[in-house]
N, C-alpha and C. Protein backbone atom coordinates (compact mmCIF):
# COMPACT_ATOMS: atom_id res chain seq x y z
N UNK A 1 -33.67 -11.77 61.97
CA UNK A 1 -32.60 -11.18 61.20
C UNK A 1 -33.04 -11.04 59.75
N UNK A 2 -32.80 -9.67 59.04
CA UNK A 2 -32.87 -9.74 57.65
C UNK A 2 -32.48 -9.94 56.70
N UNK A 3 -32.69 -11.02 56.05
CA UNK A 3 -31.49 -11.60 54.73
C UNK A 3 -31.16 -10.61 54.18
N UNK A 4 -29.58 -10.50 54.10
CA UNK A 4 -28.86 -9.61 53.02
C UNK A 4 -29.49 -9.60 51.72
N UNK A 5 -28.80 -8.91 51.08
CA UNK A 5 -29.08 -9.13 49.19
C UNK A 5 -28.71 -9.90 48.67
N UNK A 6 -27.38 -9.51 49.16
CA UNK A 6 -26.41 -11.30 48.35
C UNK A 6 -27.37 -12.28 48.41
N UNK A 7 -27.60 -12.73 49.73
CA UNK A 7 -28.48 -14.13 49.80
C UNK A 7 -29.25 -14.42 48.95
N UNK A 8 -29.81 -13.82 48.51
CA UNK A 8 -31.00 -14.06 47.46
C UNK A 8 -30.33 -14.56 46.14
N UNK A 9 -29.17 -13.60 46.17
CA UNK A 9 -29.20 -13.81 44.51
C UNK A 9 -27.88 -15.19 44.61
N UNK A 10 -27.52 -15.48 45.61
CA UNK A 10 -26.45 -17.01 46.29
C UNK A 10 -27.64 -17.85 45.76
N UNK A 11 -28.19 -17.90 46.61
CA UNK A 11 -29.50 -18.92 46.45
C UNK A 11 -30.30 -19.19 45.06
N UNK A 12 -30.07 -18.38 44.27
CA UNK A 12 -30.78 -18.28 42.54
C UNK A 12 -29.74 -19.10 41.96
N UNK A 13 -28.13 -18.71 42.35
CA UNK A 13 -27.51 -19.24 41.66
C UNK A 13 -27.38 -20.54 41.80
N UNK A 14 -27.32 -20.88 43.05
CA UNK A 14 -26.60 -22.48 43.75
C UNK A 14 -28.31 -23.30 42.71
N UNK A 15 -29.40 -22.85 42.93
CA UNK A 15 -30.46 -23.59 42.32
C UNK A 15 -30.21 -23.73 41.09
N UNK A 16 -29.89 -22.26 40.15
CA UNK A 16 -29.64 -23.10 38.54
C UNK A 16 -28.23 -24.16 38.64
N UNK A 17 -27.21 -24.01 39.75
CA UNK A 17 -26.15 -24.86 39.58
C UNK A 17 -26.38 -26.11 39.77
N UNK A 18 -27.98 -26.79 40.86
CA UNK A 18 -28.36 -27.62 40.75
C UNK A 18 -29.41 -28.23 39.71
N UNK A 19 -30.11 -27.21 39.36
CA UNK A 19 -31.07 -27.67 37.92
C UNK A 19 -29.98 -28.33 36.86
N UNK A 20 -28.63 -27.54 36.78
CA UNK A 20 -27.86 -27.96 35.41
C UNK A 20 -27.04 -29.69 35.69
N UNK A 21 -27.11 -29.28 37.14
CA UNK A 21 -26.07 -30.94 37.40
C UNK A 21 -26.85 -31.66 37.08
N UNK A 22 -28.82 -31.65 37.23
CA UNK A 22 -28.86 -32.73 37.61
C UNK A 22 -29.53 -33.18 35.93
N UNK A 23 -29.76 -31.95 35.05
CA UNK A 23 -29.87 -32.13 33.50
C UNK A 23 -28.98 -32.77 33.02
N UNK A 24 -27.89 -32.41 33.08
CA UNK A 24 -26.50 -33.13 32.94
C UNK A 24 -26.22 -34.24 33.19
N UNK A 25 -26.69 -35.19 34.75
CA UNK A 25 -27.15 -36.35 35.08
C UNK A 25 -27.96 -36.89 33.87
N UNK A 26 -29.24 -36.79 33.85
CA UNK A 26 -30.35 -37.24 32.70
C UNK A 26 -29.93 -36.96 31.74
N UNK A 27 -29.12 -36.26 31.09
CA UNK A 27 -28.88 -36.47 29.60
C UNK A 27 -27.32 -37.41 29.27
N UNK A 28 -26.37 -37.45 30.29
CA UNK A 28 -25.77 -38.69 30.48
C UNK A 28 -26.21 -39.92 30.40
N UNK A 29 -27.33 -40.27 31.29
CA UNK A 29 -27.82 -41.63 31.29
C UNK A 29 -29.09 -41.96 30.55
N UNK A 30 -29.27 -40.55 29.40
CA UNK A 30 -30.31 -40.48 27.97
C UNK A 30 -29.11 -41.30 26.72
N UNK A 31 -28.07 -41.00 27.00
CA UNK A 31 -26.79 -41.15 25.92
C UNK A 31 -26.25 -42.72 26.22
N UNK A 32 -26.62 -43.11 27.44
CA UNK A 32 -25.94 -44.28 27.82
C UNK A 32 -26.44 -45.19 27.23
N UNK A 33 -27.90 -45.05 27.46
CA UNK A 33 -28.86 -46.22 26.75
C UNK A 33 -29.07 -45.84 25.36
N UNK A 34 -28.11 -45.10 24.80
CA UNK A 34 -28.50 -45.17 23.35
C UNK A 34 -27.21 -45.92 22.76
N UNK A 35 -26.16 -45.81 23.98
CA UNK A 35 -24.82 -46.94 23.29
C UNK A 35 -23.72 -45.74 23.50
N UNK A 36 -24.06 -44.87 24.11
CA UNK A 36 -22.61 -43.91 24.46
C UNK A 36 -21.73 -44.06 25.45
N UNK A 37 -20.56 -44.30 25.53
CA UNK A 37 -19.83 -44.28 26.65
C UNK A 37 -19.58 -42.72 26.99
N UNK A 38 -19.85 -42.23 28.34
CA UNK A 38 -19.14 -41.28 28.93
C UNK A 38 -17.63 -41.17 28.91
N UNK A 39 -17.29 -40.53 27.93
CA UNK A 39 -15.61 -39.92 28.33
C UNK A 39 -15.44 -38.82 29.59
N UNK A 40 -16.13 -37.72 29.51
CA UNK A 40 -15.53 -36.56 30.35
C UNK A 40 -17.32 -35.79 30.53
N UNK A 41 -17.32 -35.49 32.28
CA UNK A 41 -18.76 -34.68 32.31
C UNK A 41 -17.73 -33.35 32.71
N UNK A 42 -18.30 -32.44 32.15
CA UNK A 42 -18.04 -30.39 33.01
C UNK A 42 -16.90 -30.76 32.64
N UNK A 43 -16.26 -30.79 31.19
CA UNK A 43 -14.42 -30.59 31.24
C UNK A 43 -14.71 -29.27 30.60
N UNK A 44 -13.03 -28.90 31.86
CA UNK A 44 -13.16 -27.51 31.74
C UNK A 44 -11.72 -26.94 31.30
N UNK A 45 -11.82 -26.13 30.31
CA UNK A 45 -10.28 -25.73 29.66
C UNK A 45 -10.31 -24.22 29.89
N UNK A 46 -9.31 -23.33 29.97
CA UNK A 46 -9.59 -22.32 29.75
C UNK A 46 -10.18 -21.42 28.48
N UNK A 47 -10.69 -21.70 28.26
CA UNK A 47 -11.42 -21.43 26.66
C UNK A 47 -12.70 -21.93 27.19
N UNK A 48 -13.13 -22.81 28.25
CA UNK A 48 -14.81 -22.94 28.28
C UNK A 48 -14.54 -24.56 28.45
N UNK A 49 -16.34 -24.60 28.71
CA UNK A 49 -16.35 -25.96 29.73
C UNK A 49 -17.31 -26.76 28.53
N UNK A 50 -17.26 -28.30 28.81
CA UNK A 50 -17.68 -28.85 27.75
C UNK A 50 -18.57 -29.61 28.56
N UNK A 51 -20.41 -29.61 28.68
CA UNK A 51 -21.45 -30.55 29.65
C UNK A 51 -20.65 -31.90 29.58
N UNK A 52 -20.85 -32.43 28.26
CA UNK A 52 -20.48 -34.07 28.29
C UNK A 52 -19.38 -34.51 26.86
N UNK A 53 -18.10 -35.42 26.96
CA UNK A 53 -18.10 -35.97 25.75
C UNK A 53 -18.20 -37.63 26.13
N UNK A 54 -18.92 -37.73 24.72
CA UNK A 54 -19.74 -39.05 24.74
C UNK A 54 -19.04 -39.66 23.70
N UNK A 55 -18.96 -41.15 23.84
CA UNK A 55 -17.77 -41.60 22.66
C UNK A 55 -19.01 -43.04 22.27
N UNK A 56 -19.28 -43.32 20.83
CA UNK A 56 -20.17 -44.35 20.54
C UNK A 56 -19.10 -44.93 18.88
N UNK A 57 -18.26 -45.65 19.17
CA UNK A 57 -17.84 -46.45 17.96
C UNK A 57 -16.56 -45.60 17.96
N UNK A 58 -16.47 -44.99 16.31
CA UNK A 58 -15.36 -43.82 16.25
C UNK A 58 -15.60 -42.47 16.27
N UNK A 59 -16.86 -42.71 16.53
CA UNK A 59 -17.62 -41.06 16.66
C UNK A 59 -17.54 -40.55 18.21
N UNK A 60 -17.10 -39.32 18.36
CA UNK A 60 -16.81 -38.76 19.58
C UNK A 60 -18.45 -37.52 19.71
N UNK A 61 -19.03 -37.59 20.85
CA UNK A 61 -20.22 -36.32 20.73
C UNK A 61 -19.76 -35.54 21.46
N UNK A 62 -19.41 -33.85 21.51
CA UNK A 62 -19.14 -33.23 22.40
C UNK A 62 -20.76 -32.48 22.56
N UNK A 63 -21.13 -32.89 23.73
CA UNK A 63 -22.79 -32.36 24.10
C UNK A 63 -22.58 -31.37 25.25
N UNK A 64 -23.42 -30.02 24.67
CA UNK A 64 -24.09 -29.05 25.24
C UNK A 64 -25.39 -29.38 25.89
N UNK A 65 -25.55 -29.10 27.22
CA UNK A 65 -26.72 -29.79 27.92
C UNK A 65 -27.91 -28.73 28.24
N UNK A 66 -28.86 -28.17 27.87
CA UNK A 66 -29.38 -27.32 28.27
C UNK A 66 -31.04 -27.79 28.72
N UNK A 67 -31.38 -27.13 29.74
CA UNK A 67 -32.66 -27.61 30.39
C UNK A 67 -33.03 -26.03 30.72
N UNK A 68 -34.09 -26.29 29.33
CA UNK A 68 -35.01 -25.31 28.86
C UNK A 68 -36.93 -25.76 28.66
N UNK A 69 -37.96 -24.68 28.94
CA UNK A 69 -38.90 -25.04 28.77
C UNK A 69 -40.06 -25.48 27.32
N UNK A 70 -38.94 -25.65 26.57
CA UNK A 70 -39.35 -25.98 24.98
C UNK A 70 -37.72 -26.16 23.94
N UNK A 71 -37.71 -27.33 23.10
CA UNK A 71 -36.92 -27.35 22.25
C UNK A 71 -36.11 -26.42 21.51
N UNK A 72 -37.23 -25.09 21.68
CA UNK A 72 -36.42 -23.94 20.78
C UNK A 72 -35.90 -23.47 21.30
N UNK A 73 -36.18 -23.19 22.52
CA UNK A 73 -35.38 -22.16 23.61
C UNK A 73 -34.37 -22.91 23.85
N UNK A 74 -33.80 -24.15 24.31
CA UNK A 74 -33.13 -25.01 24.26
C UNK A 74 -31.57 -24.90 23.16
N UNK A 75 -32.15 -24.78 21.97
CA UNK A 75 -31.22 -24.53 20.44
C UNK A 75 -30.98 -23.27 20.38
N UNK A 76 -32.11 -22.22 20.73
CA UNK A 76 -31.78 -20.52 20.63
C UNK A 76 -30.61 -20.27 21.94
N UNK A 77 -30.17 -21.60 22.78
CA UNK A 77 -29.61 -20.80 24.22
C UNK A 77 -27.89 -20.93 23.76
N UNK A 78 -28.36 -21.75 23.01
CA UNK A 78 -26.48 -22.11 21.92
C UNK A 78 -26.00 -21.35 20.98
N UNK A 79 -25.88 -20.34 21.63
CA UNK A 79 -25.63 -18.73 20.68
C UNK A 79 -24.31 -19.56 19.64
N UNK A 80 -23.97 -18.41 18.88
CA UNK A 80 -22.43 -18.46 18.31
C UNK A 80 -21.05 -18.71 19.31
N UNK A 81 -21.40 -17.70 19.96
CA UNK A 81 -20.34 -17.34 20.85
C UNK A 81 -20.17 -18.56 21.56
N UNK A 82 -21.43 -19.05 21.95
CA UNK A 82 -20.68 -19.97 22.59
C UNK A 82 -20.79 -21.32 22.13
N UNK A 83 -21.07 -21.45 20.60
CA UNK A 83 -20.46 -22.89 19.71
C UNK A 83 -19.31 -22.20 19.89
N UNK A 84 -18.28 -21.68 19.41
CA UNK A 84 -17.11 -21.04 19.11
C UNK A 84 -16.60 -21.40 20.54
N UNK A 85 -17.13 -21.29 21.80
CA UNK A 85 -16.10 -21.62 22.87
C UNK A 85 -16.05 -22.79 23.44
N UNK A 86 -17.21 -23.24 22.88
CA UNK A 86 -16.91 -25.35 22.69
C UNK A 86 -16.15 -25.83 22.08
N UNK A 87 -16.26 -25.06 20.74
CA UNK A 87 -15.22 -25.81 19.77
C UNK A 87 -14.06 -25.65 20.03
N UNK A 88 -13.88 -24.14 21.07
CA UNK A 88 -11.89 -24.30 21.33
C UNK A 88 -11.62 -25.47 22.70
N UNK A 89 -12.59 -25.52 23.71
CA UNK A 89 -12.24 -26.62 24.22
C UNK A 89 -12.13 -27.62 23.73
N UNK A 90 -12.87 -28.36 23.10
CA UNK A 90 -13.30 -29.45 22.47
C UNK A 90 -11.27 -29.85 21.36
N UNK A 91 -10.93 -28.49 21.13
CA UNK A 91 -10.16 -28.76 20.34
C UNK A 91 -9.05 -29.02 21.07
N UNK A 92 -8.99 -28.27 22.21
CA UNK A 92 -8.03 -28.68 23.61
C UNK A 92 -8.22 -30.42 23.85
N UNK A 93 -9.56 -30.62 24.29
CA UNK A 93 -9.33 -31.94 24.20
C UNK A 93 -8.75 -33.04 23.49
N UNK A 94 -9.24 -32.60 22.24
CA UNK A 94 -8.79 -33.49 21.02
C UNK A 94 -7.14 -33.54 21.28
N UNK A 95 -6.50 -32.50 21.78
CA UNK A 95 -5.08 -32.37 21.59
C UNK A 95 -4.47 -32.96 22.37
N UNK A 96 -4.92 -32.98 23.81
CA UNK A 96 -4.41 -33.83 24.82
C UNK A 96 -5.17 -35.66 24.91
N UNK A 97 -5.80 -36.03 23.93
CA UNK A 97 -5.89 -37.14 23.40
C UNK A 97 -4.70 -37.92 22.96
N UNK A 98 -4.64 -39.33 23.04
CA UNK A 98 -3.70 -39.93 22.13
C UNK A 98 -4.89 -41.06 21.49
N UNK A 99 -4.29 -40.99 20.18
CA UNK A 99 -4.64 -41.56 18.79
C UNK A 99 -6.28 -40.94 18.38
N UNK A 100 -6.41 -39.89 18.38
CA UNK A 100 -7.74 -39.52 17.92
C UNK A 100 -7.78 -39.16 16.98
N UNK A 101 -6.96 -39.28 15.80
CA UNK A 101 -6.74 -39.56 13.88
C UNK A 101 -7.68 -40.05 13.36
N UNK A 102 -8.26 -40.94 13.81
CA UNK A 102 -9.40 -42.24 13.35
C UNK A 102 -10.73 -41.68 13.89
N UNK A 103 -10.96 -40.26 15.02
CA UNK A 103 -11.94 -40.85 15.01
C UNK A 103 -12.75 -39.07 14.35
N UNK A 104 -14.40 -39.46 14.54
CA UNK A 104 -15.04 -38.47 13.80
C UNK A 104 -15.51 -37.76 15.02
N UNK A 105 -15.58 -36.25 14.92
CA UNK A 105 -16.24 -35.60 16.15
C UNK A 105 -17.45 -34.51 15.53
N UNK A 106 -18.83 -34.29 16.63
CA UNK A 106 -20.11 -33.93 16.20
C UNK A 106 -20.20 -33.03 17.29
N UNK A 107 -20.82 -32.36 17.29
CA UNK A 107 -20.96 -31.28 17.73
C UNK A 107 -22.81 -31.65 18.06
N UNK A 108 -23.42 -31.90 19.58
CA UNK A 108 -24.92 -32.36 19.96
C UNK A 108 -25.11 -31.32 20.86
N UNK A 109 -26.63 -31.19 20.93
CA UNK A 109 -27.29 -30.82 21.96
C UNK A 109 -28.43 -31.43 22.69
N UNK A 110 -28.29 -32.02 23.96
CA UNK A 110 -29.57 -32.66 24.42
C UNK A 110 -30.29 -31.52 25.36
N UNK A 111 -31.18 -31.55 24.75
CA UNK A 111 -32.44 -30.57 25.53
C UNK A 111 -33.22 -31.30 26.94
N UNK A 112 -32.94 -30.58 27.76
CA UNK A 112 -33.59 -31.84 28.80
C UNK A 112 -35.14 -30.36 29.81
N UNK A 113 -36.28 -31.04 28.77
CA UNK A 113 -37.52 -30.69 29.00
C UNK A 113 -38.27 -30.82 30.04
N UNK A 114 -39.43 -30.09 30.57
CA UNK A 114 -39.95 -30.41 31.52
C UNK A 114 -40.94 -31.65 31.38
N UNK A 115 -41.18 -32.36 32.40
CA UNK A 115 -41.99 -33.93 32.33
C UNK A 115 -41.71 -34.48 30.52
N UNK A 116 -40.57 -34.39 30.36
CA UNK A 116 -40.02 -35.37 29.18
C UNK A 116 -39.04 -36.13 29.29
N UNK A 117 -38.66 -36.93 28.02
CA UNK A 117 -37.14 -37.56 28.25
C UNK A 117 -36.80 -36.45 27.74
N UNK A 118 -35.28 -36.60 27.36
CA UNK A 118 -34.47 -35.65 27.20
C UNK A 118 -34.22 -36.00 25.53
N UNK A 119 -34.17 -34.46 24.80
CA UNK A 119 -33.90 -34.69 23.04
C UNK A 119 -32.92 -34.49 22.81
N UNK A 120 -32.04 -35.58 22.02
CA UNK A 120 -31.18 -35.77 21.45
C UNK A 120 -30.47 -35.26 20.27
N UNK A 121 -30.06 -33.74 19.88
CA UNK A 121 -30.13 -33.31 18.45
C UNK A 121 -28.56 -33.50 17.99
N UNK A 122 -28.73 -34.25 17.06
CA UNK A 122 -27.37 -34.80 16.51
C UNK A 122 -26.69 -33.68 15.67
N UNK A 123 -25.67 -33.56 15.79
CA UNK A 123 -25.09 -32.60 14.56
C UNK A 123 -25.56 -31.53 14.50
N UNK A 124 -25.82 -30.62 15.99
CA UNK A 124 -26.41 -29.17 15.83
C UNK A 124 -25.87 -28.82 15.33
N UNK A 125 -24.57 -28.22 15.70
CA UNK A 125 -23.63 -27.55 14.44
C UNK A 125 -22.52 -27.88 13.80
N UNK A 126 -22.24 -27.30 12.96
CA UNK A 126 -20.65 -27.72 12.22
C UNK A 126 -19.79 -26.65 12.65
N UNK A 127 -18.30 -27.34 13.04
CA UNK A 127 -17.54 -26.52 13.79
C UNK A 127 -17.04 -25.73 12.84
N UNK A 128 -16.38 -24.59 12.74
CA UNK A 128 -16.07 -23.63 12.07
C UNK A 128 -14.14 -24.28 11.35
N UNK A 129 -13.71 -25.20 11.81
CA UNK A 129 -12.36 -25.69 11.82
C UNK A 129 -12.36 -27.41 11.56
N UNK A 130 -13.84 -27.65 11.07
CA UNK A 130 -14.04 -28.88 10.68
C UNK A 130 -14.57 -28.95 8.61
């Protein structure tokens, strides 16, 4: 029998859907051992989905997870558009929070490389409403 078309391009997708879970995995348990508690993995608002928020003291990290073949490509894959549709989830979250007055929120990206650990970039951007 001859594989349809679809199939092919099913199969491209379901693989990056597993490359990203399992980046997402490793840069979770990159954050753990640095002293982060996991709040929320893939929260998803209508405004856009957030990889991880990571909570360490009063600082909240909302992390973009990308598994790219170099650091730059990694930071170049975090267009505008879509800081801007983190930050409206992110702000959803904040809202359905109780007591989050006190605390500080950052905006990260962990790059998760080939045969590396995964990089940690603190404070990629500043939110446009911060």
């Amino acid at each position: 029998m001859k594989p349809r078309a679809g199939d092919e391009a099913l199969r491209a997708k379901r693989g990056f859907f597993r490359k990203g879970h399992r980046a997402e995995t490793l840069a979770a348990w990159a954050l753990r051992l640095k002293g982060y508690r996991i709040l929320a993995r893939r929260y998803r608002t209508p405004s856009g989905e957030i990889d991880l928020i990571a909570r360490r003291g009063a600082l909240v990290a909302i992390v973009e997870v990308k598994a790219r073949p170099t650091l730059q490509a990694a930071m170049d894959a975090v267009t505008p558009a879509a800081q801007t549709r983190i930050e409206r989830a992110a702000d959803l979250w904040l809202s359905r929070q109780k007591r989050t007055a006190h605390l500080s929120i950052r905006f990260d990206i962990v790059a998760v490389l080939p045969r590396r650990w995964p990089v940690h970039v603190k404070d990629a951007w500043r939110g446009h409403s911060r």
